[in-house]
Protein backbone atom coordinates (compact mmCIF):
# COMPACT_ATOMS: atom_id res chain seq x y z
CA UNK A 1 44.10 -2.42 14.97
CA UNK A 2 40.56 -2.46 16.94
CA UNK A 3 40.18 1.20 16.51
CA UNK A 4 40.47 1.19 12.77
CA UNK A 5 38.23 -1.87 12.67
CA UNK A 6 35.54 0.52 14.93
CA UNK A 7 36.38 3.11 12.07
CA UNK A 8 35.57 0.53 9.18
CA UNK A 9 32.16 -0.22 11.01
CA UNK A 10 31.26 3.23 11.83
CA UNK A 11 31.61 4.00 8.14
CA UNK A 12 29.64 0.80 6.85
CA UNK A 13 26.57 2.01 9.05
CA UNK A 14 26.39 5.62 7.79
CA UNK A 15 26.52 4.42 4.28
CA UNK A 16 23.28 1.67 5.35
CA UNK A 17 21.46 4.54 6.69
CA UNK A 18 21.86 7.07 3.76
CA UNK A 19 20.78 4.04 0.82
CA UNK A 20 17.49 3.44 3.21
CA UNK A 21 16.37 7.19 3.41
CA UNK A 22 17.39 7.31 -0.57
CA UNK A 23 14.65 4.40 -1.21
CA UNK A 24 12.21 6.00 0.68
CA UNK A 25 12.25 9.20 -1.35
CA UNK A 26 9.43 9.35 -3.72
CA UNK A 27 10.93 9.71 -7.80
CA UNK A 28 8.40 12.87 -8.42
CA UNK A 29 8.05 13.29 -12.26
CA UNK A 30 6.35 10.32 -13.04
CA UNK A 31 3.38 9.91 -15.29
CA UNK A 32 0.73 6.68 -15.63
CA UNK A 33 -0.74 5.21 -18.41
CA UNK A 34 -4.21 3.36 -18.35
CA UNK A 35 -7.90 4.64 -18.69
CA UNK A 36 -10.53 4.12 -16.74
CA UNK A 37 -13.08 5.61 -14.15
CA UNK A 38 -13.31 9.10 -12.48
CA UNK A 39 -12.88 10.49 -8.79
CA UNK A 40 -14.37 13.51 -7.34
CA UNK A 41 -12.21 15.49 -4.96
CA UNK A 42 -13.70 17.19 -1.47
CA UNK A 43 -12.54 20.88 -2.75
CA UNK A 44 -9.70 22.52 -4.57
CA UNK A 45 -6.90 20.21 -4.36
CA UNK A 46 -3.35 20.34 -5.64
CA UNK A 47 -2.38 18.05 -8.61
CA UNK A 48 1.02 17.30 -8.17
CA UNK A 49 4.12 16.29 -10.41
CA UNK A 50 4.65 12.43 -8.60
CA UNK A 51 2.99 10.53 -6.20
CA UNK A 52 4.18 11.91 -3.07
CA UNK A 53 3.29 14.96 -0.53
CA UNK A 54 7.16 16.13 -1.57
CA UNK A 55 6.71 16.89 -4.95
CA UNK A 56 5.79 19.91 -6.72
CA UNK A 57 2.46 21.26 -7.37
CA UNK A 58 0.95 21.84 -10.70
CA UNK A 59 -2.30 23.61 -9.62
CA UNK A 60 -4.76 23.12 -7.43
CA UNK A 61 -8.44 21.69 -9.09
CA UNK A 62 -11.71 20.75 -7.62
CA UNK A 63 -14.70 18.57 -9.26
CA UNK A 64 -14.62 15.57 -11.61
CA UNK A 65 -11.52 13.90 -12.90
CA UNK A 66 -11.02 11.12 -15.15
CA UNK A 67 -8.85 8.98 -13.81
CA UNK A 68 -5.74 7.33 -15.60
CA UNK A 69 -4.26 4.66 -12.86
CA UNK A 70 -3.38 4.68 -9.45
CA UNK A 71 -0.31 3.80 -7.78
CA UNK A 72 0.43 3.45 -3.94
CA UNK A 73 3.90 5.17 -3.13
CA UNK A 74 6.69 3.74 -1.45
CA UNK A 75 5.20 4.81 1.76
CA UNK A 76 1.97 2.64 1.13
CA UNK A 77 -0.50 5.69 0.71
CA UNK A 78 -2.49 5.70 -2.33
CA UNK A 79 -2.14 8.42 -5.47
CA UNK A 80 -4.07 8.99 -8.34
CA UNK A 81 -2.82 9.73 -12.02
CA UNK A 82 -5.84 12.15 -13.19
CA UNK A 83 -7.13 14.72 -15.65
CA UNK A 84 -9.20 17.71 -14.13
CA UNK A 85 -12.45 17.29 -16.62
CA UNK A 86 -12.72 21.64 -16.64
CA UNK A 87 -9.06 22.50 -16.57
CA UNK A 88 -7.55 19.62 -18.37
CA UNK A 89 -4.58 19.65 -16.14
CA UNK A 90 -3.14 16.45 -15.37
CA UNK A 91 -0.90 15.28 -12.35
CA UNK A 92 -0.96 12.85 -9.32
CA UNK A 93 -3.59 13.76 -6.21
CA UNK A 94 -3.46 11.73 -2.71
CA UNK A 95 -6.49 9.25 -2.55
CA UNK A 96 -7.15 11.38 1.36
CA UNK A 97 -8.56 14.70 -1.04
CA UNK A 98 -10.40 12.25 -2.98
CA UNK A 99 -14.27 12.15 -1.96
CA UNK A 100 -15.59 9.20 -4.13
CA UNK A 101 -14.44 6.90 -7.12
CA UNK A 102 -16.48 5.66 -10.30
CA UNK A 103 -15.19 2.71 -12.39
CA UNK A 104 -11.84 0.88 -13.21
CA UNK A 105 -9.02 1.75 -11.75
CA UNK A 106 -5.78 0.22 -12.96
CA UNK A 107 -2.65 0.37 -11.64
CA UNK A 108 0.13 2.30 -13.36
């Protein structure tokens, strides 16, 4: 009887540990809606597809963006939703390649 109640536990802890790690995985396609101010990033910088250093990579844009919200992550760092004013690509760049902000920024 104890060793099937150790077995029970065992099993209860593996499954606690998996739904934690699952939470702390940033959801990658996400887009924001809002308007308002623009950022200027320190060089080329990729724009990527959620906010999150995991997720894909649209392209990689320097200058003036406008920006659309911003969003901190699950893991408390801070993400823009932009739009590249030259390219017009739009995607999610880390608030660390950003170099200066201009205006309102909501939150998505």
């Amino acid at each position: 009887m104890r060793v099937a109640a150790v077995g029970v536990m065992a099993v209860s802890s593996a499954v606690g540990i998996g739904a934690s790690q699952a939470q702390a995985a940033v959801i990658c396609p996400q887009v924001g809606t809002g308007n308002g101010g623009t950022l200027q990033t320190f060089g080329s910088e990729p724009y990527r597809t959620g906010p999150g250093e995991n997720c894909g990579i649209y392209s990689h844009e320097s200058g003036t963006a406008d920006i659309i919200c911003k969003k901190f992550n699950q893991l408390g760092n801070l993400w823009y939703y932009a739009k590249d004013q030259n390219s017009g690509v739009t995607g999610w760049i880390w608030s660390g390649n950003v170099s200066s902000t201009s205006g309102t920024r909501p939150n998505c």
